[in-house]
Protein backbone atom coordinates (compact mmCIF):
# COMPACT_ATOMS: atom_id res chain seq x y z
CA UNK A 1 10.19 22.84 24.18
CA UNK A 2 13.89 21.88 23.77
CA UNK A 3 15.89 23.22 20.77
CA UNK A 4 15.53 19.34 18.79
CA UNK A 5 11.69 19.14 19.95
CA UNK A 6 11.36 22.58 18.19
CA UNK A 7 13.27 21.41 14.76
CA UNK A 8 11.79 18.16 15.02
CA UNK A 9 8.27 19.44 15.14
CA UNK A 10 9.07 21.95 12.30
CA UNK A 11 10.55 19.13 9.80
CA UNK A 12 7.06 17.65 11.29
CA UNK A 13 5.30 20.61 9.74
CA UNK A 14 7.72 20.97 6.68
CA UNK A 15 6.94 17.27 5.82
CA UNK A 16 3.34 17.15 6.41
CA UNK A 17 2.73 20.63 3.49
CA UNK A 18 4.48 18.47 1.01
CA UNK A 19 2.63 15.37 1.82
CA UNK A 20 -0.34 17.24 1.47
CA UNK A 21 0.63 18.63 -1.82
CA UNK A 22 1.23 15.17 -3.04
CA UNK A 23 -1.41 13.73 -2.22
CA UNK A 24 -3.75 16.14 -3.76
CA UNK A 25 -1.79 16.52 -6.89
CA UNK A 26 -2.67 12.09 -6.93
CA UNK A 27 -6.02 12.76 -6.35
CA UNK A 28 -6.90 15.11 -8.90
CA UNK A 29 -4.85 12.41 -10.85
CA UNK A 30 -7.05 9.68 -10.30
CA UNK A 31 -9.77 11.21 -11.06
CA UNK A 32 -8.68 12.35 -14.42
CA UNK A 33 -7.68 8.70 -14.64
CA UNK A 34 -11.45 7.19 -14.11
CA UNK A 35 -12.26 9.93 -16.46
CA UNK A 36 -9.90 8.17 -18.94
CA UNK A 37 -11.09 5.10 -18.13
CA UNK A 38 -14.77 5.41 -18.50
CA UNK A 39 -15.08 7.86 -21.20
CA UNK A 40 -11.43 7.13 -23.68
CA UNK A 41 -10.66 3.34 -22.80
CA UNK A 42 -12.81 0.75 -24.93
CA UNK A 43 -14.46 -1.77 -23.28
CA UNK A 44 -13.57 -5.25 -22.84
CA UNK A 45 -15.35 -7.60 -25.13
CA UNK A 46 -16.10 -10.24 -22.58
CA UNK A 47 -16.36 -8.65 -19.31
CA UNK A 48 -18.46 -5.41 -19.98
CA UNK A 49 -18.08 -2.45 -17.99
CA UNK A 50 -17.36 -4.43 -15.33
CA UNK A 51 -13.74 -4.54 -16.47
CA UNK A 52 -13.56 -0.70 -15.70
CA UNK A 53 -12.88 -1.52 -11.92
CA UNK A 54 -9.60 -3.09 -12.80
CA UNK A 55 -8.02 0.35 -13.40
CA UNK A 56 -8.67 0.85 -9.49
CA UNK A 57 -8.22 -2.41 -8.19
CA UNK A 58 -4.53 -3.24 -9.94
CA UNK A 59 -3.17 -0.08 -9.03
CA UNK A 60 -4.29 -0.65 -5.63
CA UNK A 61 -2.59 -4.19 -5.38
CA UNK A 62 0.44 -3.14 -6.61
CA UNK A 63 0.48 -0.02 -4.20
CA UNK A 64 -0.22 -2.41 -1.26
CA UNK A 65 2.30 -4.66 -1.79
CA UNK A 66 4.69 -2.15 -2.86
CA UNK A 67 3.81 -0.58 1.39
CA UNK A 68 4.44 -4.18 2.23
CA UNK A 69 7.53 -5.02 0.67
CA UNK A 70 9.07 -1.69 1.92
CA UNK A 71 7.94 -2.74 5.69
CA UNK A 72 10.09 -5.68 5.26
CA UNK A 73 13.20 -3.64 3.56
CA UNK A 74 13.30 -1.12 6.42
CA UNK A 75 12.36 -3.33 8.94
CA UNK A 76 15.30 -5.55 8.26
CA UNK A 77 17.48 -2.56 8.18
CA UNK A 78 16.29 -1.17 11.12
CA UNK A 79 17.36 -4.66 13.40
CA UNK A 80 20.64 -3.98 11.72
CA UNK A 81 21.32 -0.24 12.39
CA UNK A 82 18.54 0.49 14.75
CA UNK A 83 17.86 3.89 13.47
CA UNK A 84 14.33 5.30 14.42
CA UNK A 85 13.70 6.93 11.10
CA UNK A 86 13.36 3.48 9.57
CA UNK A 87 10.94 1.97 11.82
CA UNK A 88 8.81 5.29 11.57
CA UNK A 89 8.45 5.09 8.07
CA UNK A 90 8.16 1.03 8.52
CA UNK A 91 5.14 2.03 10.99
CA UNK A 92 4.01 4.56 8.39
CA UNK A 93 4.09 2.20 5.21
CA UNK A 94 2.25 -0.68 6.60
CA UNK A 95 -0.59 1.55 7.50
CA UNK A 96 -0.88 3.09 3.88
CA UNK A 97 -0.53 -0.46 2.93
CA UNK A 98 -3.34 -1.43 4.86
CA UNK A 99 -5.18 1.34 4.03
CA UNK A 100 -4.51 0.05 0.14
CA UNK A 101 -5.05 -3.32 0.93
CA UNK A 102 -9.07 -2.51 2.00
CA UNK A 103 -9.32 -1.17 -1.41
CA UNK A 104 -8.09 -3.79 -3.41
CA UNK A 105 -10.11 -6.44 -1.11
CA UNK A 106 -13.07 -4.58 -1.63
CA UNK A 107 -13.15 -4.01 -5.22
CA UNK A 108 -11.79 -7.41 -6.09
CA UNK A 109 -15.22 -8.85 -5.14
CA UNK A 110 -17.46 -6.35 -6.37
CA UNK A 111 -15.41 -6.87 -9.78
CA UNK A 112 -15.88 -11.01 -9.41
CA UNK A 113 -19.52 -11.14 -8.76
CA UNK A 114 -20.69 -10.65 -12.50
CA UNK A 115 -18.16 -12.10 -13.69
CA UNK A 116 -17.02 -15.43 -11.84
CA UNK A 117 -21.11 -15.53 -10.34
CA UNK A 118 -19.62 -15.54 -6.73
CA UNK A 119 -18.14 -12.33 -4.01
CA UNK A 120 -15.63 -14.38 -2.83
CA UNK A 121 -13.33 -17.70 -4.15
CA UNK A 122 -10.36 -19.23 -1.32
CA UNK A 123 -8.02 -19.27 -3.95
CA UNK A 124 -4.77 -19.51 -3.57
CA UNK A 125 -4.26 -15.90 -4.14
CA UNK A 126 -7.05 -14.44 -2.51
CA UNK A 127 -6.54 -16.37 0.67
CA UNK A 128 -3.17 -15.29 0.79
CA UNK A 129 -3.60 -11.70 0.09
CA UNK A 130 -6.58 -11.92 2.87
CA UNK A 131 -3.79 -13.27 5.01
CA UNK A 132 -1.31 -10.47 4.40
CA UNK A 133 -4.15 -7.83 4.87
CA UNK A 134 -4.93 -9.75 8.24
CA UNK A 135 -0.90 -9.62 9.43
CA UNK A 136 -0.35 -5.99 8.44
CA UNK A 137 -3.79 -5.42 10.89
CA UNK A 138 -1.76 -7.16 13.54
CA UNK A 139 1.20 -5.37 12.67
CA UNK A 140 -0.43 -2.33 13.52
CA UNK A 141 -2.57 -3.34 17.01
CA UNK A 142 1.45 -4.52 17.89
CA UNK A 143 2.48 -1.54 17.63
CA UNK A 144 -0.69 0.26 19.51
CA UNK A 145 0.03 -2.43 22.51
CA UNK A 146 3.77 -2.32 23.12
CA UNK A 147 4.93 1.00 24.46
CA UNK A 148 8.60 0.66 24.75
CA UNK A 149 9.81 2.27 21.59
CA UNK A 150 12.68 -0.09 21.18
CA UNK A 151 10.50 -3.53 22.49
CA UNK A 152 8.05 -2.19 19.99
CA UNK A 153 10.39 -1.18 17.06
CA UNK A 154 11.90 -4.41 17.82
CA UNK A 155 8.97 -6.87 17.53
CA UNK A 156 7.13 -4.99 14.85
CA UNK A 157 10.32 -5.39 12.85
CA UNK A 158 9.85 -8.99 12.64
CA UNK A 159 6.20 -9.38 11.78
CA UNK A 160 6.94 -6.81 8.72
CA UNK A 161 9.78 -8.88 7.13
CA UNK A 162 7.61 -11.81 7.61
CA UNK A 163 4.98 -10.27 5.71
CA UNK A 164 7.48 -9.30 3.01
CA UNK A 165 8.15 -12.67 2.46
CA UNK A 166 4.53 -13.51 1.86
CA UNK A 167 4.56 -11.05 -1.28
CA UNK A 168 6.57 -12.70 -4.12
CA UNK A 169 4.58 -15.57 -3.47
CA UNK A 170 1.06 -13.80 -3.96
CA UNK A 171 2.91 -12.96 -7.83
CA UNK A 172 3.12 -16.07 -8.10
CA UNK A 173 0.57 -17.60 -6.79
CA UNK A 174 -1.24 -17.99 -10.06
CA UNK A 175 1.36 -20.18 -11.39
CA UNK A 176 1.83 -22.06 -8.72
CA UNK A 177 -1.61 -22.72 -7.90
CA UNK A 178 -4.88 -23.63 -9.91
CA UNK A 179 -6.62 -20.39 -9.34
CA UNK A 180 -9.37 -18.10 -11.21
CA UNK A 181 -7.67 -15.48 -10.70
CA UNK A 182 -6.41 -14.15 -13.88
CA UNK A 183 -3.15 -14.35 -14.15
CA UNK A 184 -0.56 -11.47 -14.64
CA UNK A 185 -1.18 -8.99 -17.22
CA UNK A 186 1.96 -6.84 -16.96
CA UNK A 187 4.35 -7.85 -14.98
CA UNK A 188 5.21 -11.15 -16.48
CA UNK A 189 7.88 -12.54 -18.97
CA UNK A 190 6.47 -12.38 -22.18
CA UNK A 191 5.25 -9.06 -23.66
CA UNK A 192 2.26 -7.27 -21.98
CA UNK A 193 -1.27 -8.56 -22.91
CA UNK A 194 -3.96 -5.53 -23.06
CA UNK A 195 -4.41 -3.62 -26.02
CA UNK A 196 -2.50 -0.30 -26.16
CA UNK A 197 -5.30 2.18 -24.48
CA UNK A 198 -5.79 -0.04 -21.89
CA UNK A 199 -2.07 -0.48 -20.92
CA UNK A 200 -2.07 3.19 -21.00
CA UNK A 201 -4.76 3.72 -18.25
CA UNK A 202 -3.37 1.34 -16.51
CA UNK A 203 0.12 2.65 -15.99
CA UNK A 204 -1.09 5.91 -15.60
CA UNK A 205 -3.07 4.73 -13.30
CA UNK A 206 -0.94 2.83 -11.09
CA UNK A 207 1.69 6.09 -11.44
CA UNK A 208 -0.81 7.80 -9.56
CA UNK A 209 -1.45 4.97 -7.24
CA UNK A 210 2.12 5.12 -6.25
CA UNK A 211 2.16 8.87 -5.59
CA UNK A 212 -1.06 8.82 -4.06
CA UNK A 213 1.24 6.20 -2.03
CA UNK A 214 4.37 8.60 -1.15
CA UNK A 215 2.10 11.52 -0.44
CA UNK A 216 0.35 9.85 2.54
CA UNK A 217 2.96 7.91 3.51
CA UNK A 218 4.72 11.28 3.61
CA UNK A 219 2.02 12.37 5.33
CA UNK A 220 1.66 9.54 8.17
CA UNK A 221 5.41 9.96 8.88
CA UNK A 222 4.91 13.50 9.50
CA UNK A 223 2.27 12.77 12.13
CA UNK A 224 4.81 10.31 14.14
CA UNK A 225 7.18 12.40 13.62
CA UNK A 226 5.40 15.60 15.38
CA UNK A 227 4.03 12.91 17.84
CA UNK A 228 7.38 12.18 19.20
CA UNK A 229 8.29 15.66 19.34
CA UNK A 230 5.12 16.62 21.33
CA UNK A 231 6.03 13.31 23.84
CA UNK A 232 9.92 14.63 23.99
CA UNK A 233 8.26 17.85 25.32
CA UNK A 234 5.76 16.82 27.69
CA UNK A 235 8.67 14.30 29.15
CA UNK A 236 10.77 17.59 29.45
CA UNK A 237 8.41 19.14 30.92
């Protein structure tokens, strides 16, 4: 192995011990959060227990599109300085993303069916966050079909700034559009609208969404990082 295989592959190893470490630390967080939520957070007058799932299903929106919206940034800046690092941790973001995105699509439904009487409504928010979840997938086979690093750097680059610009209008989607989808509880102009111990779940929740986010992102850019490293060598050799 060449002297930058061997330091690349031990940043590899370096990186991957303190993505692991994060993303344990978020795990035991979130489940100290769901035992916040079920036993110390009241439950909602009109939606029942039901309303519990929205401590995992926010958390895991906003994590999603957080992946997404950092594709796009480094994506963009990648066409502009072509530096590898950025489309690796493009590549790895849009697969945490993903990875996020099955999450929130899965609980959303299992949270609407006693409460709107129906799985699934083509909204204008679901149908584009079904979209997005769709693209990223493409994103990623992309990737797994072009094997020129730069043709495949290159191209991937543009479908992830595309589906950044799909994100502000999922936001806003709900103002935009008629929609059943409730409508921003948080992250809107006016003041937030949950009582107290439920906005504190909540953040805490979605703090450990997000570091549940950077540890396996951290993680997944480890891998492609020792992947290269291991390709480097096996070219050399």
């Amino acid at each position: 192995m060449t002297g930058s295989g061997s330091a690349a592959s031990s940043a590899a190893r370096a990186l991957a011990r303190r993505g692991l470490r994060i993303s344990l630390a978020a795990l035991l967080g979130l489940a100290g959060v769901y035992v916040l939520a079920l036993r110390f957070t009241p439950v909602e007058l009109r939606q029942g227990p039901a309303q519990k799932i929205f401590y995992l299903h926010v958390p895991a929106a906003w994590s999603a599109l957080i992946a997404f919206s950092l594709v796009g940034v480094t994506s963009a800046l990648y066409l502009w300085l072509h530096d590898p690092r950025l489309d690796r941790f493009a590549a790895s973001s849009a697969e945490v993303g993903v990875a996020f995105s099955a999450v929130m699509l899965t609980t959303g439904p299992i949270w609407a069916k006693p409460i709107w009487g129906t799985w699934w409504t083509w909204d204008a928010r679901l149908t584009l966050t079904l979209f997005l979840f769709f693209l990223f997938i493409g994103y990623l086979a992309l990737r797994a079909s072009v094997h020129d690093p730069e043709e495949r750097a290159r191209f991937s680059a543009v479908v992830g700034i595309l589906g950044m610009l799909l994100v502000p209008f999922i936001h806003l989607s709900v103002y935009l559009f008629r929609t059943l989808h409730p409508q921003p509880v948080v992250l809107k102009p006016s003041a937030p609208s949950l009582p107290p111990e439920m906005l504190r779940t909540l953040l805490l929740s979605t703090a450990v969404f997000t570091l549940l986010y950077v540890g396996l992102v951290t993680l997944r850019y480890a891998l492609a990082l020792a992947e290269e490293a291991r390709d480097e060598a096996a070219d050399a050799a």
